[in-house]
Structures are given as C-alpha cells and as structure tokens.
C-alpha atoms as a PDB file:
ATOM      1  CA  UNK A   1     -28.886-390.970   4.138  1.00  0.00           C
ATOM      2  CA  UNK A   2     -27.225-394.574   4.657  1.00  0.00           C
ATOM      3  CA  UNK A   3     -26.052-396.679   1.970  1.00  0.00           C
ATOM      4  CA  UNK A   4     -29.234-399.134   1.809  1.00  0.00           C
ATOM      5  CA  UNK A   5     -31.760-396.198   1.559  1.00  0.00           C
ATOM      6  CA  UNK A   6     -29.657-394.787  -1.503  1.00  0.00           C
ATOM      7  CA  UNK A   7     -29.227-398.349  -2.791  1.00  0.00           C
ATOM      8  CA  UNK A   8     -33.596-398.858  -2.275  1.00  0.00           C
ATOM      9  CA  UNK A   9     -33.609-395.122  -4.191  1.00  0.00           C
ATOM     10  CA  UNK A  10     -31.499-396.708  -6.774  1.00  0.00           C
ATOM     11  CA  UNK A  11     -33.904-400.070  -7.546  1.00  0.00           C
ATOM     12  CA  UNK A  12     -36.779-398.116  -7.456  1.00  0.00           C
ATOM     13  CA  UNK A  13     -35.256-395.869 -10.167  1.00  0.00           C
ATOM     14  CA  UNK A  14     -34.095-398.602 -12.270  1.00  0.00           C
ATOM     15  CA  UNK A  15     -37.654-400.598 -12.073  1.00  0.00           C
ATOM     16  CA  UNK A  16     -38.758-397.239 -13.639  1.00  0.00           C
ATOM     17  CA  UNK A  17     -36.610-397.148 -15.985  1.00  0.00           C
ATOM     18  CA  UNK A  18     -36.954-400.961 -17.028  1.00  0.00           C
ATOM     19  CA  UNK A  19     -40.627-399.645 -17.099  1.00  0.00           C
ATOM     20  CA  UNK A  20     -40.404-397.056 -19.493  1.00  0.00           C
ATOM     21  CA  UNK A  21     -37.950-398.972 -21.507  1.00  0.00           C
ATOM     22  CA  UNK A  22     -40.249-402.076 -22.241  1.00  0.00           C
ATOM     23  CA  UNK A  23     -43.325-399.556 -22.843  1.00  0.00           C
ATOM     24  CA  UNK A  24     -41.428-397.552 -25.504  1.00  0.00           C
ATOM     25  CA  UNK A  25     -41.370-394.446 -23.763  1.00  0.00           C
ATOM     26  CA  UNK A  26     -38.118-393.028 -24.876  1.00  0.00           C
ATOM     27  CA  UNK A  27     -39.908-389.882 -24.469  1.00  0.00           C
ATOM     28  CA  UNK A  28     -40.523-389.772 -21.025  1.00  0.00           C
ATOM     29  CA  UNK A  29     -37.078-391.841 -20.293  1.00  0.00           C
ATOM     30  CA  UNK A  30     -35.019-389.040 -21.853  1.00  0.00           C
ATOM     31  CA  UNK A  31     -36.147-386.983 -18.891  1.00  0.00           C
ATOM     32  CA  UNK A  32     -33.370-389.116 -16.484  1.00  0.00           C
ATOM     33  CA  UNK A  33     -30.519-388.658 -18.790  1.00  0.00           C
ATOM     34  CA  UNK A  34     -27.503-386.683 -17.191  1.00  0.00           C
ATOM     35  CA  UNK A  35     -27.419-383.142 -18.625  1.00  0.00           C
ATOM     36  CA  UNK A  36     -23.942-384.390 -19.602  1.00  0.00           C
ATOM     37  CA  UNK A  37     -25.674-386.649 -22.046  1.00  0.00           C
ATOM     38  CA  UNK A  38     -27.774-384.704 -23.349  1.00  0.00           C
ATOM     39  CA  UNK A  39     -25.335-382.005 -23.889  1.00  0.00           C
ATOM     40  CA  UNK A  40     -23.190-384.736 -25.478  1.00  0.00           C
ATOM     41  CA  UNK A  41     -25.633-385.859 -27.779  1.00  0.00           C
ATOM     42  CA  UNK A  42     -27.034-382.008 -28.735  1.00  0.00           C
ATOM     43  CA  UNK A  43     -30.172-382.251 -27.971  1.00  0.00           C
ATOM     44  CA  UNK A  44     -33.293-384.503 -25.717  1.00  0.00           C
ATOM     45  CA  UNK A  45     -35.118-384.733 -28.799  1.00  0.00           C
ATOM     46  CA  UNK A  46     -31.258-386.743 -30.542  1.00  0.00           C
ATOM     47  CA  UNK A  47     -31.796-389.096 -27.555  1.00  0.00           C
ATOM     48  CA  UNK A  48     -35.129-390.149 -28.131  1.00  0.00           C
ATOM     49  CA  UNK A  49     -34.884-390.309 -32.085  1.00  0.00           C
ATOM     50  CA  UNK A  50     -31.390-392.728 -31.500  1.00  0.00           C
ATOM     51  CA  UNK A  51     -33.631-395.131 -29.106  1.00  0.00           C
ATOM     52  CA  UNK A  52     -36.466-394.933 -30.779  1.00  0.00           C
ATOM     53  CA  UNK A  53     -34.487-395.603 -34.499  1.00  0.00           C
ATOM     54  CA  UNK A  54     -32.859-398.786 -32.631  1.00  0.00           C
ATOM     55  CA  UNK A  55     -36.410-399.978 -31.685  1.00  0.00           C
ATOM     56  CA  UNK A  56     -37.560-399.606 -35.122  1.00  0.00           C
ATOM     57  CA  UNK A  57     -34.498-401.304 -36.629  1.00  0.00           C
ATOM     58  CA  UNK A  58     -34.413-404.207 -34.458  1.00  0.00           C
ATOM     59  CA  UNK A  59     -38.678-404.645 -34.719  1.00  0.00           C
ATOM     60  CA  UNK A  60     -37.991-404.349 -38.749  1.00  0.00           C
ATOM     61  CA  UNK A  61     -35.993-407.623 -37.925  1.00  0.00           C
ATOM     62  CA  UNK A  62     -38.445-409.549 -36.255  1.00  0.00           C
ATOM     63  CA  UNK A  63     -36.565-409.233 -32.198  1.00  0.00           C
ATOM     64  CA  UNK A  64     -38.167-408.239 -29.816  1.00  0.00           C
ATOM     65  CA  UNK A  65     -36.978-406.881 -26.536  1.00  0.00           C
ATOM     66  CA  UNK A  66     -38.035-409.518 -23.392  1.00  0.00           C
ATOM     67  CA  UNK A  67     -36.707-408.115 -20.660  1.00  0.00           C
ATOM     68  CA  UNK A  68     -34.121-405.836 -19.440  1.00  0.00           C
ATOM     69  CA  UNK A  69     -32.963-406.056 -15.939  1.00  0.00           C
ATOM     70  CA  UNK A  70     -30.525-404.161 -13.235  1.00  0.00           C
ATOM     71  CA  UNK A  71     -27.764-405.843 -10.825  1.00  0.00           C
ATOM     72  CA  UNK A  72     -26.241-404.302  -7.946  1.00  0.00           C
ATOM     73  CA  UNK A  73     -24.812-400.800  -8.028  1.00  0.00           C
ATOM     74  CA  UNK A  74     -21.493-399.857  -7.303  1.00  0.00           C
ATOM     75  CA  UNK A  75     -19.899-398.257  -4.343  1.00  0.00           C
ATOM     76  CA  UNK A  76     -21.799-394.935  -4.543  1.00  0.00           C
ATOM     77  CA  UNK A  77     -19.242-391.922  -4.656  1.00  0.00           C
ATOM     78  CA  UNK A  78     -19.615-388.673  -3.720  1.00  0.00           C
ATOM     79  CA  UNK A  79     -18.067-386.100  -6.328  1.00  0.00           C
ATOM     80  CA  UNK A  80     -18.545-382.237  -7.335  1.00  0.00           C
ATOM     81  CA  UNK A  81     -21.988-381.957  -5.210  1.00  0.00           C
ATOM     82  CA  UNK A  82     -23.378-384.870  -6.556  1.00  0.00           C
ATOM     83  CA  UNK A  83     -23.877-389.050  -5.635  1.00  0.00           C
ATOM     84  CA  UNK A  84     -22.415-391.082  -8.808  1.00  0.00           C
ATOM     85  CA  UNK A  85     -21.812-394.765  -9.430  1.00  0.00           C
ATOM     86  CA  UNK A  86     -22.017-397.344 -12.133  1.00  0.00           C
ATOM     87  CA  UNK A  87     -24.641-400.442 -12.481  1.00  0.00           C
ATOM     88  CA  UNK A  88     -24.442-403.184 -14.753  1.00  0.00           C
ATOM     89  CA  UNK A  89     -27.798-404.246 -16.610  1.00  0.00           C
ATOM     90  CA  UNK A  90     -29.043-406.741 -19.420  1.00  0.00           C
ATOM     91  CA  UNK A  91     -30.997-406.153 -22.590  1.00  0.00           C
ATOM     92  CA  UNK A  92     -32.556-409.803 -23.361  1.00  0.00           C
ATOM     93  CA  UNK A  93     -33.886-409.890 -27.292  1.00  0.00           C
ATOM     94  CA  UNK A  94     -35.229-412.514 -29.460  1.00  0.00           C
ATOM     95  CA  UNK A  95     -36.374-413.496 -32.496  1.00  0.00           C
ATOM     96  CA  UNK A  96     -37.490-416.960 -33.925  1.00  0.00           C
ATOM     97  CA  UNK A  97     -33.777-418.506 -34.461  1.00  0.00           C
ATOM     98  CA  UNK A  98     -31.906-417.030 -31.400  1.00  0.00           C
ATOM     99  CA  UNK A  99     -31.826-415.446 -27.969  1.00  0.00           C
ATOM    100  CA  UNK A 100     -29.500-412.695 -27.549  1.00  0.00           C
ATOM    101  CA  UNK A 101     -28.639-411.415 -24.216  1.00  0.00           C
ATOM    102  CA  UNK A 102     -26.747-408.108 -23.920  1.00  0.00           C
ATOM    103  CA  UNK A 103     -25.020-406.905 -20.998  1.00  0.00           C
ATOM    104  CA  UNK A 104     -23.296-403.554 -20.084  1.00  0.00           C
ATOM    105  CA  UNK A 105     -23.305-400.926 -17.780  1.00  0.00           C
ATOM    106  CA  UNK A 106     -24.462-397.195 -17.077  1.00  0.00           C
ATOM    107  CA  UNK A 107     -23.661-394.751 -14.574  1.00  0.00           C
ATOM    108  CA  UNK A 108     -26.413-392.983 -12.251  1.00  0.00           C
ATOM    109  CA  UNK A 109     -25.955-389.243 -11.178  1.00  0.00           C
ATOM    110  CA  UNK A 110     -27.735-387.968  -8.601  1.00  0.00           C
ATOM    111  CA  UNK A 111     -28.079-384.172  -7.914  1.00  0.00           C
ATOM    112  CA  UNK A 112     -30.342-383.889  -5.268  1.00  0.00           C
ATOM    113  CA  UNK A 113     -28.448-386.152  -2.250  1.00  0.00           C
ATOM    114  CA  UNK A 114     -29.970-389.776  -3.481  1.00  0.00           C
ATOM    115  CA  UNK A 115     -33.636-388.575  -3.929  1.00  0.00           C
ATOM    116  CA  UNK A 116     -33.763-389.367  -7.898  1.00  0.00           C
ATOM    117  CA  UNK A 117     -31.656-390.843 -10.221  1.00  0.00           C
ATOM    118  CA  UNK A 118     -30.002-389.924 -13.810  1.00  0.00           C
ATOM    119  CA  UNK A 119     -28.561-392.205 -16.310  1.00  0.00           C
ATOM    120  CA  UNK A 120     -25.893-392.275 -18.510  1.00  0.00           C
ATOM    121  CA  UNK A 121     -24.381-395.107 -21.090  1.00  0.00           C
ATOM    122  CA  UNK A 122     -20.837-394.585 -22.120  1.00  0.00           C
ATOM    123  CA  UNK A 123     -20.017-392.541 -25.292  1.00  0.00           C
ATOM    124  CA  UNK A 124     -16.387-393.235 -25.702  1.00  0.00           C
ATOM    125  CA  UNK A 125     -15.058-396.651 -25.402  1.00  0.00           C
ATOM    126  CA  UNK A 126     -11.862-394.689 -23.117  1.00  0.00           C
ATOM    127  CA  UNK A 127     -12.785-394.622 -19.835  1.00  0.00           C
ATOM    128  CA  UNK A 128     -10.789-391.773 -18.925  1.00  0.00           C
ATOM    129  CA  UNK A 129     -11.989-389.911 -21.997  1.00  0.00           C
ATOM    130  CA  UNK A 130     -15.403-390.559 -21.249  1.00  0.00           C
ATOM    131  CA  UNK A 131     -15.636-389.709 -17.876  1.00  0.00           C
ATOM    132  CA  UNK A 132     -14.076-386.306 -18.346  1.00  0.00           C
ATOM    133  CA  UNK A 133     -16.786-385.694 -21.397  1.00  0.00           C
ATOM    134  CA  UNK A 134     -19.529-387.158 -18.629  1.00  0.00           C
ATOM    135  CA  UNK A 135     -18.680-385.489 -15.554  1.00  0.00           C
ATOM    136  CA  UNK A 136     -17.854-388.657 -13.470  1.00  0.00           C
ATOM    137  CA  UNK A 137     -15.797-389.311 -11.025  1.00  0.00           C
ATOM    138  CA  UNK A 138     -12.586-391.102 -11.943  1.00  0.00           C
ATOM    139  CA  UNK A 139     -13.369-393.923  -9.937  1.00  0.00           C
ATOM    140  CA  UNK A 140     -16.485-395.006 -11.874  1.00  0.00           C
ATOM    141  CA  UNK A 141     -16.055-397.589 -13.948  1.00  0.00           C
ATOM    142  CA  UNK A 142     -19.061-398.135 -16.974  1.00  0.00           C
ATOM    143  CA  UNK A 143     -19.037-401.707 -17.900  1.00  0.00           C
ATOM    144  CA  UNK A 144     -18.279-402.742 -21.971  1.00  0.00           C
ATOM    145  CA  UNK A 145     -21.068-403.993 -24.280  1.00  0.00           C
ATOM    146  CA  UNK A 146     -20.706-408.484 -24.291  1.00  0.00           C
ATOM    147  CA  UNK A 147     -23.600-410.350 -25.953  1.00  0.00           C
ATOM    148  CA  UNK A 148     -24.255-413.578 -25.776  1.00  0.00           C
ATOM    149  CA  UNK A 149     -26.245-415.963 -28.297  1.00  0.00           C
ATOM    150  CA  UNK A 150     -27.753-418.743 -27.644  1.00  0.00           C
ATOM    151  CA  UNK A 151     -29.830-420.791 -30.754  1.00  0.00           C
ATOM    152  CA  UNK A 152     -33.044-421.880 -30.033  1.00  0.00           C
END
C-alpha cells in the first residue's frame, strides 16, 4: 500500500474520530485506543469515565467544544509488525468571554497494514519514557499540549 492510500486511511479515521468526539461517544471512541493505552490506563471503561468527566467539567463551566480538527500525519513508520506515526490536532472551546484553542498531538497504530487506525495521546510528558510505556517507535514524536486564548 503507497503512502497516499495509508495517508486517505488515516483522514478517514480521524473524520471518525472528530465524529465521535463532537457526538459524545467516548464509548464507542474507546474502541480505537492502542491496547497500550488501555493497558496504561487499567481499564476501557477508565478511558471513557476520564473523557466523559472532562466533558462534564468543562459543560459545568459553560464551554463548549466547537470543533476539533486533524493536520497532516507524520512520516508513517514501520515498527514491531505494525504502521505508527504521530498527527497533530486542535480542540477549539468556548464560552461567552473567550475562545480557547488547544493544540497537541497523538500517535496512530495500525495493526492490520494501514486498514484501521488506533489512537493514542501521550501519558508522560518524556518522550522517551512514554514511548517505551506506548509501544512506539523511537522516532515518533507526540506533540505538547499549547493553548491559545483569544477574548471575545
């Protein structure tokens, strides 16, 4: 499979996971976490409380989540039987005062030659820490958590 077929593989994966994201379903979103992830975390079920707690929190505050969106991935690597890379993304919230616009990065695992697509976020700010806890190649790089506010 050519690079632009598992780069098409990849935006149709993140459009569903944008989808799922801005419908709430943490549920079914869980399902694409890397088994790394999961493992890290305990359980699916911790996964699903954590983003369905910060959806709760931030809605208790009057924001609301307006979009979230994907760039480009990375250089896609092969390592251990598996297709990794990183992609950056931003999480766009407001409320009545301010705009805030988070961006960061996740890495996408895929075990099955480019056909689907797992996430992961970063769990330790280390990269070499967290890539040994994650599975991932040394070579991917997850970008850091920025936000920017602008005042309405």
């Amino acid at each position: 499979m050519n690079g632009q077929n598992l780069s098409d593989k990849i935006e149709k994966s993140t459009l569903s996971f944008r989808k799922l994201f801005l419908e709430k379903d943490f549920e079914t979103l869980s399902d694409f976490a890397t088994p790394k992830l999961i493992e890290y975390l305990k359980t699916k079920q911790d996964l699903v409380f954590l983003l369905t707690e910060l959806s709760k929190n931030y809605e208790a505050k009057g924001v609301k989540v307006t979009n979230i969106s994907f760039g480009k991935n990375s250089e896609i690597i092969s390592y251990k039987n598996q297709l990794q890379c990183s992609i950056p993304f931003s999480l766009e919230m407001e409320d009545a005062k301010k705009k805030v616009k988070f961006t960061a990065g996740l890495a996408l695992i895929s075990f099955d030659k480019g056909e689907t697509w797992f996430y992961t976020f970063k769990v330790e700010k280390d990269p070499k820490t967290n890539n040994e806890i994650l599975d991932l190649d040394a070579r991917i790089i997850i970008d850091e958590r920025n936000q920017i506010i602008v005042n309405k």
